[in-house]
C-alpha atoms as a PDB file:
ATOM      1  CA  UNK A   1      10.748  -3.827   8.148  1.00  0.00           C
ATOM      2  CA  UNK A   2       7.960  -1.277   9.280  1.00  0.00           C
ATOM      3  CA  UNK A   3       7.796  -0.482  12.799  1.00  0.00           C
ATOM      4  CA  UNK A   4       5.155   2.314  14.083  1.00  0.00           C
ATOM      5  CA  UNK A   5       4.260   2.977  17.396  1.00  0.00           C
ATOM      6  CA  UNK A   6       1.908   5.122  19.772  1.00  0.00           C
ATOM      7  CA  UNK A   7       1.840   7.746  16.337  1.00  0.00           C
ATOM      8  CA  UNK A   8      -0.696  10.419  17.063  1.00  0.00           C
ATOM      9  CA  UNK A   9      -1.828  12.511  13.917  1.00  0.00           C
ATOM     10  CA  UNK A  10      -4.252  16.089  13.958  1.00  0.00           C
ATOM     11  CA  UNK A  11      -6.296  17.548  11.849  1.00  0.00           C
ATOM     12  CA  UNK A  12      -7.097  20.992  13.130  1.00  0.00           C
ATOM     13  CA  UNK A  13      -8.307  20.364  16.437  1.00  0.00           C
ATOM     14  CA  UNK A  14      -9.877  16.831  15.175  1.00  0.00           C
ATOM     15  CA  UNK A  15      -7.340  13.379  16.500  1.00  0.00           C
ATOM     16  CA  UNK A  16      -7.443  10.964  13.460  1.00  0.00           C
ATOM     17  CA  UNK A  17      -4.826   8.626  14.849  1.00  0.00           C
ATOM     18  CA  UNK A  18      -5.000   8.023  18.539  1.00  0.00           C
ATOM     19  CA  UNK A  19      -1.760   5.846  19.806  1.00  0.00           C
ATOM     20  CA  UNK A  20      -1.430   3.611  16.879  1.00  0.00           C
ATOM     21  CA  UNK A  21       1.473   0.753  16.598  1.00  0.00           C
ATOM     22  CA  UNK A  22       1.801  -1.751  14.057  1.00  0.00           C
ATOM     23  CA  UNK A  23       4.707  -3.550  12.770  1.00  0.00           C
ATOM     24  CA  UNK A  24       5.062  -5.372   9.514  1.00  0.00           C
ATOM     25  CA  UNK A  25       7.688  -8.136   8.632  1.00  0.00           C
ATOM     26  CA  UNK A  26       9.491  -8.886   5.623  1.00  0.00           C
ATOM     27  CA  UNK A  27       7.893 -11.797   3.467  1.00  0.00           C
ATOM     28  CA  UNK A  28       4.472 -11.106   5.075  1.00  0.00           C
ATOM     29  CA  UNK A  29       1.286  -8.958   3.937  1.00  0.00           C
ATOM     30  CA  UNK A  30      -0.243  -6.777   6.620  1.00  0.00           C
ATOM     31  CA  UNK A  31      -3.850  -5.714   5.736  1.00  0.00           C
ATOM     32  CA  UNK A  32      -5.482  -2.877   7.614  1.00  0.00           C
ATOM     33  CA  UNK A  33      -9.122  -3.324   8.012  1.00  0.00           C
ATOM     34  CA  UNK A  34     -11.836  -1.242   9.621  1.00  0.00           C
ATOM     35  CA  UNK A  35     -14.962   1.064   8.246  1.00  0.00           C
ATOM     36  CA  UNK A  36     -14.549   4.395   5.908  1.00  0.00           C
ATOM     37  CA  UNK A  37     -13.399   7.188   8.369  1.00  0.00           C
ATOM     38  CA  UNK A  38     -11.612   5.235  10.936  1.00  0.00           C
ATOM     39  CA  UNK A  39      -7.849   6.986   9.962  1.00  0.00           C
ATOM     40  CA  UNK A  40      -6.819   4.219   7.714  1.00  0.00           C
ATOM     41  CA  UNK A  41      -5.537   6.536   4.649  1.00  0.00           C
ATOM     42  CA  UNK A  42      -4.400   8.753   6.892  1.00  0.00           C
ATOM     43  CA  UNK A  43      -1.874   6.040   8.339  1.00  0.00           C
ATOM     44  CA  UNK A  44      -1.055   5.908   4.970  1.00  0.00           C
ATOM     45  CA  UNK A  45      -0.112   8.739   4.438  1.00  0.00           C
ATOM     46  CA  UNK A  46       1.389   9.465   7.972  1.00  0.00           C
ATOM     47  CA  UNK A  47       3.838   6.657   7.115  1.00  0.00           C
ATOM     48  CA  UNK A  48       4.443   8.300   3.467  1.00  0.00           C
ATOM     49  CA  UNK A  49       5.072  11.627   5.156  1.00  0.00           C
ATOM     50  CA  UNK A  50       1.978  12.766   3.342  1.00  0.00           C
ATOM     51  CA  UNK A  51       0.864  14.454   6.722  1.00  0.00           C
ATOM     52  CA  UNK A  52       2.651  15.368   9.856  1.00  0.00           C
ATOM     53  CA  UNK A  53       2.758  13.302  12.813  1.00  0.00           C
ATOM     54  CA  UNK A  54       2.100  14.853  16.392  1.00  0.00           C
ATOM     55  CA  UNK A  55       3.811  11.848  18.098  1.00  0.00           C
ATOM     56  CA  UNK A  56       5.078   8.911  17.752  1.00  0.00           C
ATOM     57  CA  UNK A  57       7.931   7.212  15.818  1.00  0.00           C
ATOM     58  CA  UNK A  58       7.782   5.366  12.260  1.00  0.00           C
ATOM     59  CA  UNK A  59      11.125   3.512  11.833  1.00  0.00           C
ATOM     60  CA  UNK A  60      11.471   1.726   8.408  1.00  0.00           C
ATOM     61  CA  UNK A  61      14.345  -1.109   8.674  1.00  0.00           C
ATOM     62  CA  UNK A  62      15.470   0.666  11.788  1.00  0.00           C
ATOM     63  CA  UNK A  63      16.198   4.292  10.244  1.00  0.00           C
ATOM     64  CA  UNK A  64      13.577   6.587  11.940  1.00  0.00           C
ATOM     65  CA  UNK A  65      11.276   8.708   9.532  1.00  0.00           C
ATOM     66  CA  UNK A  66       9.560  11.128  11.423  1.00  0.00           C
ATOM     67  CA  UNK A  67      11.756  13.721   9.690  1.00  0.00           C
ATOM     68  CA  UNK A  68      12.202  12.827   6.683  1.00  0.00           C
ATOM     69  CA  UNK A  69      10.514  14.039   3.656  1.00  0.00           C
ATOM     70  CA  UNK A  70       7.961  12.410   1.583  1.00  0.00           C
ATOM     71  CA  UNK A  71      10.840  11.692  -1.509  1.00  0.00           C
ATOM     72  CA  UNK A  72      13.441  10.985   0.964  1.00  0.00           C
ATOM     73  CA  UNK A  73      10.881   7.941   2.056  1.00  0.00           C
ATOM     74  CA  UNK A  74      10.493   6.675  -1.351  1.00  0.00           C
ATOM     75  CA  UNK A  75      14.507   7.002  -1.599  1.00  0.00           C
ATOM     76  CA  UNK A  76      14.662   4.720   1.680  1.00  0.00           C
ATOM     77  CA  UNK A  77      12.817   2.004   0.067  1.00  0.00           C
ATOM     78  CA  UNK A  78       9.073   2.820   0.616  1.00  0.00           C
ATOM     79  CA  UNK A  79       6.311   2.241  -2.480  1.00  0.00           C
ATOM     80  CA  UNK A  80       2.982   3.735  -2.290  1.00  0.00           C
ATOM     81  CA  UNK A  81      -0.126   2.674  -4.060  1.00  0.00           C
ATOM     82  CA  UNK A  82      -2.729   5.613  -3.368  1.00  0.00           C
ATOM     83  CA  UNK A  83      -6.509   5.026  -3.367  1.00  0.00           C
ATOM     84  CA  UNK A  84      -7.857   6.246  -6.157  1.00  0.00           C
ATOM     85  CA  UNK A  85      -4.686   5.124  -8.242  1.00  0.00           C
ATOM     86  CA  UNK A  86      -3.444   8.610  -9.525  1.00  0.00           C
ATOM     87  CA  UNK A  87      -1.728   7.767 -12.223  1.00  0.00           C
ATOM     88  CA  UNK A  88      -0.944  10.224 -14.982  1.00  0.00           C
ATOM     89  CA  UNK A  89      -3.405  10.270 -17.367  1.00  0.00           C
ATOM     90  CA  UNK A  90      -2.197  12.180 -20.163  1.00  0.00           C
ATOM     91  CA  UNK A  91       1.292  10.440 -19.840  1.00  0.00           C
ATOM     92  CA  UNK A  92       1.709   7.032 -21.353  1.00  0.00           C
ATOM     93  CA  UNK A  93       1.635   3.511 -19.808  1.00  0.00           C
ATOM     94  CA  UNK A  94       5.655   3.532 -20.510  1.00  0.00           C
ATOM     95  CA  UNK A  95       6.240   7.115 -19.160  1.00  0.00           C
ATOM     96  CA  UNK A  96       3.996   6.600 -16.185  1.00  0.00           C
ATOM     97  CA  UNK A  97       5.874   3.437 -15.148  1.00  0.00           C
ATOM     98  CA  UNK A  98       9.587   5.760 -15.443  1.00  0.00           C
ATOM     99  CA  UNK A  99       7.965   8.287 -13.287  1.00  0.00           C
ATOM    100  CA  UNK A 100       8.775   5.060 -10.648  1.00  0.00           C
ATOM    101  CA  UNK A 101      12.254   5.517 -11.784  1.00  0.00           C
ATOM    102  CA  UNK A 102      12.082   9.352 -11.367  1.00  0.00           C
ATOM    103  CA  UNK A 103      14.949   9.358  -8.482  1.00  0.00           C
ATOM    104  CA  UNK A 104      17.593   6.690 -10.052  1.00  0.00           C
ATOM    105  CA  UNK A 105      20.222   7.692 -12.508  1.00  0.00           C
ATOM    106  CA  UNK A 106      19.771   8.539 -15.910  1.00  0.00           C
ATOM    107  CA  UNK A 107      19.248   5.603 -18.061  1.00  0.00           C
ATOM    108  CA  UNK A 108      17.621   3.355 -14.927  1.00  0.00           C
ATOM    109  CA  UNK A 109      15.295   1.317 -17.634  1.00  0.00           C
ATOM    110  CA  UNK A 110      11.979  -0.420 -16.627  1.00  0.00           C
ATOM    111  CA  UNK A 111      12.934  -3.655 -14.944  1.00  0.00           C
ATOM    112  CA  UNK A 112      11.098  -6.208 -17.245  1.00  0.00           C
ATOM    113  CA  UNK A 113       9.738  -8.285 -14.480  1.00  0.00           C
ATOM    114  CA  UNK A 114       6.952  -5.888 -14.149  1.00  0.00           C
ATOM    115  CA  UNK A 115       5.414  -6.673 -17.370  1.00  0.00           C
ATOM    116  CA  UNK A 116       5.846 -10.744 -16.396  1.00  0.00           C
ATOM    117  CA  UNK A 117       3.711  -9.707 -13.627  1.00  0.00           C
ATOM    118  CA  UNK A 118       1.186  -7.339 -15.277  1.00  0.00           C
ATOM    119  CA  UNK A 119       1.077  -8.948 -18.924  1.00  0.00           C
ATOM    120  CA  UNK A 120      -1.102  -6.230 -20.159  1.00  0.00           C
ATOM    121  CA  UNK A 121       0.751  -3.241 -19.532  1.00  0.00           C
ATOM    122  CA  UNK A 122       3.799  -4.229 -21.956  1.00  0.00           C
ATOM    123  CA  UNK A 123       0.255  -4.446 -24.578  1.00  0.00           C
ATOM    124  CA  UNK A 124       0.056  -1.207 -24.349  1.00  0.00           C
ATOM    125  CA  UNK A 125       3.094   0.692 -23.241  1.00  0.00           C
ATOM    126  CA  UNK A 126       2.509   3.342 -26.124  1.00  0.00           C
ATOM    127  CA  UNK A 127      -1.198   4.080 -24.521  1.00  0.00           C
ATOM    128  CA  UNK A 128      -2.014   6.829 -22.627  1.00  0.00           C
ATOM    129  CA  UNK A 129      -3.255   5.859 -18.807  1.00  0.00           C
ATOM    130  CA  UNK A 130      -6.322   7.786 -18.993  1.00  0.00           C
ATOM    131  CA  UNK A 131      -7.338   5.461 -21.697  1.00  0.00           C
ATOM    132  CA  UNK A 132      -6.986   2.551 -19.647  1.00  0.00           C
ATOM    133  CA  UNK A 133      -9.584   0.322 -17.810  1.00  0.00           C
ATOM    134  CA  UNK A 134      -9.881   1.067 -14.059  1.00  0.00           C
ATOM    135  CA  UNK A 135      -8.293  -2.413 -13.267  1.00  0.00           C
ATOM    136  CA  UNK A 136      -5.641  -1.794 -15.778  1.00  0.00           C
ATOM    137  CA  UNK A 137      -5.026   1.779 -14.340  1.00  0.00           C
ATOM    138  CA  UNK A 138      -4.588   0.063 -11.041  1.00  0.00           C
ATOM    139  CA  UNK A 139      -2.149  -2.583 -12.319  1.00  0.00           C
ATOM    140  CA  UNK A 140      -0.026   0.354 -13.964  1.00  0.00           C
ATOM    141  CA  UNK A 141      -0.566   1.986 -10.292  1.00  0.00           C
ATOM    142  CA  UNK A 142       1.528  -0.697  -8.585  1.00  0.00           C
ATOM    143  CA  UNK A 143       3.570  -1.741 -11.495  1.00  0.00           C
ATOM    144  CA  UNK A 144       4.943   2.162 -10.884  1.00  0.00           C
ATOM    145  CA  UNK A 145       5.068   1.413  -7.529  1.00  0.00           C
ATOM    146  CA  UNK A 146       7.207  -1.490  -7.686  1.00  0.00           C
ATOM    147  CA  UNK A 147       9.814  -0.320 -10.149  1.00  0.00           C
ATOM    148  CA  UNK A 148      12.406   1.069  -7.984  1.00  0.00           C
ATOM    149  CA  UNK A 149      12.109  -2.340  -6.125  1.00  0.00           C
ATOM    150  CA  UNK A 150      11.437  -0.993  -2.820  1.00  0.00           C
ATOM    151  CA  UNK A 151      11.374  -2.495   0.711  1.00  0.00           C
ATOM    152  CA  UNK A 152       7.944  -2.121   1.641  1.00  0.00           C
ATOM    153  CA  UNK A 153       5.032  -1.782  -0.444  1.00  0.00           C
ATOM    154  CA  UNK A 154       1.815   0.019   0.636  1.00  0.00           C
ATOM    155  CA  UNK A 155      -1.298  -0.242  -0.933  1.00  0.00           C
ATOM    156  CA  UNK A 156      -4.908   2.705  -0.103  1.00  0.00           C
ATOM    157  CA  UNK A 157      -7.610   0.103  -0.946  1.00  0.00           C
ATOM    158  CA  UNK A 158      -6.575  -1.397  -4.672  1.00  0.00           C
ATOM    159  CA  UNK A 159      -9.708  -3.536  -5.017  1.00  0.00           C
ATOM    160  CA  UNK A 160     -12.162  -0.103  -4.818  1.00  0.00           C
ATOM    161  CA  UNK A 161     -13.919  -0.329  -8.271  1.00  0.00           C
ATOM    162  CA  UNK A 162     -12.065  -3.373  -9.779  1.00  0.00           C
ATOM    163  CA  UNK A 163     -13.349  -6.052 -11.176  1.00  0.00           C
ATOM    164  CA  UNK A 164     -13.206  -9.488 -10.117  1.00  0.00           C
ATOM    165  CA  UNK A 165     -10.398 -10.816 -13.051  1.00  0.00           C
ATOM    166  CA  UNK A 166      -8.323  -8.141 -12.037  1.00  0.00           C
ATOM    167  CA  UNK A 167      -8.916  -8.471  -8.530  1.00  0.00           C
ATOM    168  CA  UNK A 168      -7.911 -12.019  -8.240  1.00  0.00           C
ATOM    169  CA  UNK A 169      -4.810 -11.234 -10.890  1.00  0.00           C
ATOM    170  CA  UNK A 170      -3.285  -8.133  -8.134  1.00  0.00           C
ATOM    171  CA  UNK A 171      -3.885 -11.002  -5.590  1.00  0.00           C
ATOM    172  CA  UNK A 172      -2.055 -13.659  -6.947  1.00  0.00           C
ATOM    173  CA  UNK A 173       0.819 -10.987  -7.627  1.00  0.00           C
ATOM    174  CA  UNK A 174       0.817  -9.429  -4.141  1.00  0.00           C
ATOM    175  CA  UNK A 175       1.190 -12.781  -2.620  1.00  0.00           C
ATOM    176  CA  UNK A 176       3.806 -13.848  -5.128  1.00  0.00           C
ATOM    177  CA  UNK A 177       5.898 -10.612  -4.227  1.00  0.00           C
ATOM    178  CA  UNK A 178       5.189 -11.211  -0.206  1.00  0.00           C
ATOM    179  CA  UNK A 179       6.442 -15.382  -0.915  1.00  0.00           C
ATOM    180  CA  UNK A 180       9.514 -13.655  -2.227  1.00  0.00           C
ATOM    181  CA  UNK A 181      10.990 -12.495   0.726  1.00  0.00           C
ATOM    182  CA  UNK A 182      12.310  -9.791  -0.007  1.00  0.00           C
ATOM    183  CA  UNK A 183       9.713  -6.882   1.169  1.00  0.00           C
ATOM    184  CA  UNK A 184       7.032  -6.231   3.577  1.00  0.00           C
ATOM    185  CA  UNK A 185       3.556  -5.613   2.377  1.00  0.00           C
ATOM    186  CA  UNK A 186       0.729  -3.045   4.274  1.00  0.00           C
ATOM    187  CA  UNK A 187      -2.413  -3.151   2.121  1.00  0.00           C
ATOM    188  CA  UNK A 188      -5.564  -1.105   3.549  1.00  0.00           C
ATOM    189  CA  UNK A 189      -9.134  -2.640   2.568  1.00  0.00           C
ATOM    190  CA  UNK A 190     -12.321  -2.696   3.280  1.00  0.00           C
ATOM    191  CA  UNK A 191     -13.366  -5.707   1.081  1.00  0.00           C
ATOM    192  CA  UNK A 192     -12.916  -8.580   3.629  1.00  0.00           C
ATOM    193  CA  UNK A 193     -12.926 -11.908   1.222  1.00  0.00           C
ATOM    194  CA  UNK A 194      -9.837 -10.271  -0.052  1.00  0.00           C
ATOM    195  CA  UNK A 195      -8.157  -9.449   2.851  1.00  0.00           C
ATOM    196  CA  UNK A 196      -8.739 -12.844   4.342  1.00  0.00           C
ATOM    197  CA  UNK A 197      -6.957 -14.363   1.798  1.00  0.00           C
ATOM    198  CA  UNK A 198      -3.909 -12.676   1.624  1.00  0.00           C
ATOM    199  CA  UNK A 199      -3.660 -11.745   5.042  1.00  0.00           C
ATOM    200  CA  UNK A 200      -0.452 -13.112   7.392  1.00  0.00           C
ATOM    201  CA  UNK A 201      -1.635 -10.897   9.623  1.00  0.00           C
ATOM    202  CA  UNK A 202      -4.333  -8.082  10.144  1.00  0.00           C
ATOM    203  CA  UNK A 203      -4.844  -4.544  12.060  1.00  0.00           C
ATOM    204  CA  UNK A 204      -8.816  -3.511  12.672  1.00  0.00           C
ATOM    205  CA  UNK A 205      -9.309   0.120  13.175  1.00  0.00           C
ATOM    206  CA  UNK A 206     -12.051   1.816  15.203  1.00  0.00           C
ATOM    207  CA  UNK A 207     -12.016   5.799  15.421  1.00  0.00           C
ATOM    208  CA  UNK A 208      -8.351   6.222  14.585  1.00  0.00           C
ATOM    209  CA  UNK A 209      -7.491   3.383  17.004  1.00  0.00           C
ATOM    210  CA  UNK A 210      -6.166  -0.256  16.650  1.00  0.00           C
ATOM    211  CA  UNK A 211      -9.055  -2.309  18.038  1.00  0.00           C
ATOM    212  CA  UNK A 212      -7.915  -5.827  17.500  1.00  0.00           C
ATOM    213  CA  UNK A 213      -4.317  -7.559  15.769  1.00  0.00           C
ATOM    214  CA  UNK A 214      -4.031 -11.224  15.235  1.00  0.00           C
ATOM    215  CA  UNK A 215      -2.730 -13.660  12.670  1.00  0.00           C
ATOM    216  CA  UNK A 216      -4.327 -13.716   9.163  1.00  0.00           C
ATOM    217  CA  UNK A 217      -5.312 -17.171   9.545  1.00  0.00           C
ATOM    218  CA  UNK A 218      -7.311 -16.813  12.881  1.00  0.00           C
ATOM    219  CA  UNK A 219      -9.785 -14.111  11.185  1.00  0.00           C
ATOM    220  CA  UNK A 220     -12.886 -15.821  11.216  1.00  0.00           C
ATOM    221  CA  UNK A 221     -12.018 -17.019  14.801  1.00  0.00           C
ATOM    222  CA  UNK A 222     -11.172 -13.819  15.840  1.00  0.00           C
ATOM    223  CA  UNK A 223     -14.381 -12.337  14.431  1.00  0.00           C
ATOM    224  CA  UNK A 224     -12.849  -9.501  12.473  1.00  0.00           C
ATOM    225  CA  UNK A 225     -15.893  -9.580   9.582  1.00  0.00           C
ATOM    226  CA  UNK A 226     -17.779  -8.704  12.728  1.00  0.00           C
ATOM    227  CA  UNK A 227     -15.892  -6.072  14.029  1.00  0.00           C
ATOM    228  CA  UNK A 228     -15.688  -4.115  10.599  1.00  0.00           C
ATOM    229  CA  UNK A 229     -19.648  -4.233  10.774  1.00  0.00           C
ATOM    230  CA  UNK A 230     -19.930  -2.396  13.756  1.00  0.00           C
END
């Protein structure tokens, strides 16, 4: 579904992304691991269209991207979870989750699948986000994500500041989505337990470079814990 290879990326005169390729497949989750500063938001938001590419070529379901703008991605199938969540806070829960809608046709309604999967959110559709937990704020964050039913799903770090319930909740739903088969799944993290779990297989990072790829289940083996520790 997600194809990306040798992509360079600049800030200024600084290289974030040196050479970096990755694919990821439909049905599977692809977590991107490494320290703080190693260029993993910035692939992010390379892919998003966030931030121009110097070279490279990001292909999603075979249609290059490289020129396409950041809406005309989203149009195309991508949906982006940023770190941080970013939801609207003075919108509410309801509004915030047609914002996901904002390109369909007038009258697109919220599909009601999202509220099987986040339970709480139809609790309190009438609520403004800012007045939401952190872990519900993230749950709204990928419920909005997930409402034009795109092809591939990317997530900036949704653990950062959860806690545990909800973390093991957005879990169980991102490997219920990924068992569907019917998107691909990139989730960035630094918090390795979780990553290990979901992972079918995993990208490490080192100074804007891929270090190390392998198959979720060979982790440990592989000594990735290690390798984000150095």
């Amino acid at each position: 579904m997600l194809e990306i290879k040798g992509v360079n990326q600049f800030y200024g005169g600084s290289h974030i992304l040196r050479d970096v390729s990755l694919s990821a497949r439909v049905g599977e989750i692809t977590v991107v691991l490494g320290r703080n500063g190693v260029g993993k938001t910035t692939l992010l938001k390379s892919i998003m269209g966030v931030v121009p590419i110097r070279s490279g070529s990001i292909a999603l379901d075979g249609a290059e991207l490289q020129k396409s703008a950041s809406f005309d991605r989203v149009r195309q199938g991508i949906g982006f979870v940023p770190q941080g969540r970013e939801i609207f806070g003075r919108l509410t829960v309801e509004d915030n989750l047609n914002m996901g809608l904002a390109y369909k046709s007038a009258g697109s309604k919220i599909p009601a699948e999202l509220f099987d999967l986040f339970p709480v959110l139809k609790q309190m559709l009438a609520r403004r986000g800012g007045d939401l937990s952190g872990g519900q704020q993230q749950q709204l964050a990928i419920a909005r994500a997930l409402a034009a039913n795109p092809k591939l799903l990317i997530l900036d770090e949704p653990t950062e500041g959860i806690q545990p319930s909800v973390i093991k909740d957005i879990g169980r739903v991102l490997r219920l989505l990924a068992d569907r088969k019917t998107m691909a799944i990139v989730l960035v993290e630094q918090f390795y337990d979780f990553a290990a779990e979901l992972a079918d297989q995993y990208v490490v990072m080192e100074r804007g470079a891929v270090i190390k790829t392998g198959r979720g289940a060979d982790m440990a083996s592989d000594g990735v814990k290690q390798l984000m520790s150095i």
